[in-house]
C-alpha atoms as a PDB file:
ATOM      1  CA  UNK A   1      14.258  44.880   8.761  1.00  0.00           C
ATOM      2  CA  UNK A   2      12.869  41.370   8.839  1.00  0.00           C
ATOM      3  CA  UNK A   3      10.515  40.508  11.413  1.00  0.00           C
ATOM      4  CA  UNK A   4      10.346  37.168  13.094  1.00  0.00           C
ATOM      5  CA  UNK A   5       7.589  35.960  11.230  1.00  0.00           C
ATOM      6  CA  UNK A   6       9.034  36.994   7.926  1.00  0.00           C
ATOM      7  CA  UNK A   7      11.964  34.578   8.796  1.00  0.00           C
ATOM      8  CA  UNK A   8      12.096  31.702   5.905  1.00  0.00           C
ATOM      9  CA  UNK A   9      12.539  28.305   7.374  1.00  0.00           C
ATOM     10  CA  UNK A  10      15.637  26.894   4.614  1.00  0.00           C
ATOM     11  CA  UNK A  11      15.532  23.168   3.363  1.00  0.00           C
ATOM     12  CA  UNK A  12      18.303  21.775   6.199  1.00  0.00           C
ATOM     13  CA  UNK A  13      18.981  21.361   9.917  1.00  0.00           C
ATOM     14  CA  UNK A  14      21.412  22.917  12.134  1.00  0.00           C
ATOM     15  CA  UNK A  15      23.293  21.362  14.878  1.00  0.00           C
ATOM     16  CA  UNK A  16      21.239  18.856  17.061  1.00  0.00           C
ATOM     17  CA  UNK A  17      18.802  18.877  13.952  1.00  0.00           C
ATOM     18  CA  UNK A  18      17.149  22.150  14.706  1.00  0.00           C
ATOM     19  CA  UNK A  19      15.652  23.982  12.209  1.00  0.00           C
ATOM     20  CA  UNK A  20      17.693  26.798  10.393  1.00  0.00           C
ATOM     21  CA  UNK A  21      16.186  29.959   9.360  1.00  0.00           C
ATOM     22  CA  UNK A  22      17.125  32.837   6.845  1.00  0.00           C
ATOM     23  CA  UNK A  23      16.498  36.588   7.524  1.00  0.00           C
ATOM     24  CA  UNK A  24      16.237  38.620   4.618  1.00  0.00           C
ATOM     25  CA  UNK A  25      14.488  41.159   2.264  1.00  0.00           C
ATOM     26  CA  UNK A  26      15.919  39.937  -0.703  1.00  0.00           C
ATOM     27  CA  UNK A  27      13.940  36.906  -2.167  1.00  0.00           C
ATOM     28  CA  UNK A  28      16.752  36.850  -4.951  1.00  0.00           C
ATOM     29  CA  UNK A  29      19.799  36.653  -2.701  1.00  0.00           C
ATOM     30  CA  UNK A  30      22.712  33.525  -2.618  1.00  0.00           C
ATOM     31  CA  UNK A  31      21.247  31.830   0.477  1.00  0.00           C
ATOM     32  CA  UNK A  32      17.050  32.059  -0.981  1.00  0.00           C
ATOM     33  CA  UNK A  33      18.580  30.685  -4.322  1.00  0.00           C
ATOM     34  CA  UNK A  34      20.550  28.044  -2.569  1.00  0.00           C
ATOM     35  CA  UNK A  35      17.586  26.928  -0.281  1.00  0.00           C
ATOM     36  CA  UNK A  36      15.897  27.116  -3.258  1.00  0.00           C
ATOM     37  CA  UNK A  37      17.731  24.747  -5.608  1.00  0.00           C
ATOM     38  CA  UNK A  38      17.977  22.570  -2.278  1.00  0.00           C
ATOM     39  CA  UNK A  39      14.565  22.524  -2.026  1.00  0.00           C
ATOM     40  CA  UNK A  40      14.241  21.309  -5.924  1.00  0.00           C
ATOM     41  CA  UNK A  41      16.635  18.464  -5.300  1.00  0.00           C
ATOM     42  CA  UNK A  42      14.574  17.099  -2.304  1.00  0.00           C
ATOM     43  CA  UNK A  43      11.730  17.187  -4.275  1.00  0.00           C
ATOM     44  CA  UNK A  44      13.293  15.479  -7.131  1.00  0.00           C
ATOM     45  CA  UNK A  45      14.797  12.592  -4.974  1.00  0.00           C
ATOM     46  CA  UNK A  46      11.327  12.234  -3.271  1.00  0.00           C
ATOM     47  CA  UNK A  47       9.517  11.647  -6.710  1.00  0.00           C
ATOM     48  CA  UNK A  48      12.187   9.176  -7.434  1.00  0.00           C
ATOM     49  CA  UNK A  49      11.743   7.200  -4.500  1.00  0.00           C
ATOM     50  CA  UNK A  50       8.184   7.116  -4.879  1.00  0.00           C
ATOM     51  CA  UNK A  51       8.541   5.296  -7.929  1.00  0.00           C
ATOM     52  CA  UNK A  52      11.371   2.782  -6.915  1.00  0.00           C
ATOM     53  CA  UNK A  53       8.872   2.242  -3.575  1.00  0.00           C
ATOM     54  CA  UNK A  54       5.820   1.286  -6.232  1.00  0.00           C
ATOM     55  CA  UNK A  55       8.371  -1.295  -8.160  1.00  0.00           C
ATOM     56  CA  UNK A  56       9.541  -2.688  -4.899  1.00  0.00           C
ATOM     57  CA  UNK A  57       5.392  -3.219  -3.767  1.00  0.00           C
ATOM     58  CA  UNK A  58       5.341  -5.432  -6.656  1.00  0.00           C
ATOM     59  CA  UNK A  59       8.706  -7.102  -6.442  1.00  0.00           C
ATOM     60  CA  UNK A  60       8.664 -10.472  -5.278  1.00  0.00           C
ATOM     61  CA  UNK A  61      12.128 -10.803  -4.833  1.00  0.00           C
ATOM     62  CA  UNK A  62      12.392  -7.657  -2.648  1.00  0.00           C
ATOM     63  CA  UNK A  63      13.669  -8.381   0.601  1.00  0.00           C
ATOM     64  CA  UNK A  64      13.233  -7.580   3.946  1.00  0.00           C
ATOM     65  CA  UNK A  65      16.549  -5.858   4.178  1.00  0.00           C
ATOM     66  CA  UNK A  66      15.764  -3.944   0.524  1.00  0.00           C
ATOM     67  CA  UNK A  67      12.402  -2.989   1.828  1.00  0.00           C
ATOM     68  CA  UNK A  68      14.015  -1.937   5.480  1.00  0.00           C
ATOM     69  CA  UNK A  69      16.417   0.652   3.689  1.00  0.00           C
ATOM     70  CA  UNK A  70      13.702   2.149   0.944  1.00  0.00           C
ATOM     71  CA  UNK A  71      11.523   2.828   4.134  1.00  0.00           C
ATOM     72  CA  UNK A  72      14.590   4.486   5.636  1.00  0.00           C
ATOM     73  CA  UNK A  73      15.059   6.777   2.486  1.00  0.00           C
ATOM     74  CA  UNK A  74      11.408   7.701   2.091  1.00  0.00           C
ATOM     75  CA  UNK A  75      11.375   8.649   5.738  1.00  0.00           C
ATOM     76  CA  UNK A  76      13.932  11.285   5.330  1.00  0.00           C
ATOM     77  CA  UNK A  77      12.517  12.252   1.924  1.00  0.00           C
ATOM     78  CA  UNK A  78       9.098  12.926   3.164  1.00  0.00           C
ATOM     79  CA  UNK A  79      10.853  14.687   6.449  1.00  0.00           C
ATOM     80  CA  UNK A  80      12.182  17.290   3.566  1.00  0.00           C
ATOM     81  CA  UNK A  81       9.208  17.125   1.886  1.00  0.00           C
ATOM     82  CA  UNK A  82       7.224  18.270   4.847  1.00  0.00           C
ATOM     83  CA  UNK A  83       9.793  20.876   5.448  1.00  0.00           C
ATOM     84  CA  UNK A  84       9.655  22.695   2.154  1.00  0.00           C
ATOM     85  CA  UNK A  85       5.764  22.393   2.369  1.00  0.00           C
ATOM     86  CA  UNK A  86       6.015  24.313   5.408  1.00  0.00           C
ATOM     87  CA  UNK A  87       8.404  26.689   4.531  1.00  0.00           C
ATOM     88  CA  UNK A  88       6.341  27.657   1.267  1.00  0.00           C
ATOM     89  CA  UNK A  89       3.361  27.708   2.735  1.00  0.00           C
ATOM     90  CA  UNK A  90       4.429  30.484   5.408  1.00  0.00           C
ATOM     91  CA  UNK A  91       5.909  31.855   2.382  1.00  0.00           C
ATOM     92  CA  UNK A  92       2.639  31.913   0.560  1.00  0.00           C
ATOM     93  CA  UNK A  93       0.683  32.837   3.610  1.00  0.00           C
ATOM     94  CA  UNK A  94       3.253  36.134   4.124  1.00  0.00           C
ATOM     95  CA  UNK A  95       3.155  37.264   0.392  1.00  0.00           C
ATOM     96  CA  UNK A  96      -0.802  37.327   0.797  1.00  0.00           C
ATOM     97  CA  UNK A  97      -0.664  39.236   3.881  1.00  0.00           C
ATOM     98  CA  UNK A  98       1.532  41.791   2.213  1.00  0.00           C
ATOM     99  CA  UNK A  99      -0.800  42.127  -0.859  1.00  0.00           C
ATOM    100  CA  UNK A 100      -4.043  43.141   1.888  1.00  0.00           C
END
């Protein structure tokens, strides 16, 4: 049986935006593949943003409004970004506990 520590902390919020966790012993299963592929996507759309925000620096014609809404985006990209560093690090930090 999973312990609570063992629980995996998955790539989206429940209700009230509390985290969601997954209990299982199968790194394999539906949900760890979906949270995975999740997890990907966030990652991707973070990179992208990153380089839209470095053309907007330079844009002159970027306005405040344009500017306003790219902040908006890379706040909730780096919000899953900071989730799926956490969850992999507790990840990582588990699977080297198991190997002492």
């Amino acid at each position: 049986m999973t312990t609570p520590s063992e629980l995996r902390l998955l790539p989206w919020s429940g209700p009230e935006g509390k985290p969601c966790y997954l209990s299982t012993d199968a790194s394999g299963g539906y949900m760890s593949r979906l949270a995975d592929n999740i997890e990907a996507v966030q990652l991707g759309t973070a990179a992208e943003l990153l380089v839209e925000a470095s053309d907007a620096l330079v844009d002159q014609e970027a306005g405040p409004e344009d500017v306003r809404q790219l902040a908006k985006e890379l706040t909730g990209a780096l919000r899953d970004v900071i989730r799926v560093a956490t969850s992999r690090g507790h990840l990582l930090a588990l699977n080297e506990h198991r190997r002492i």
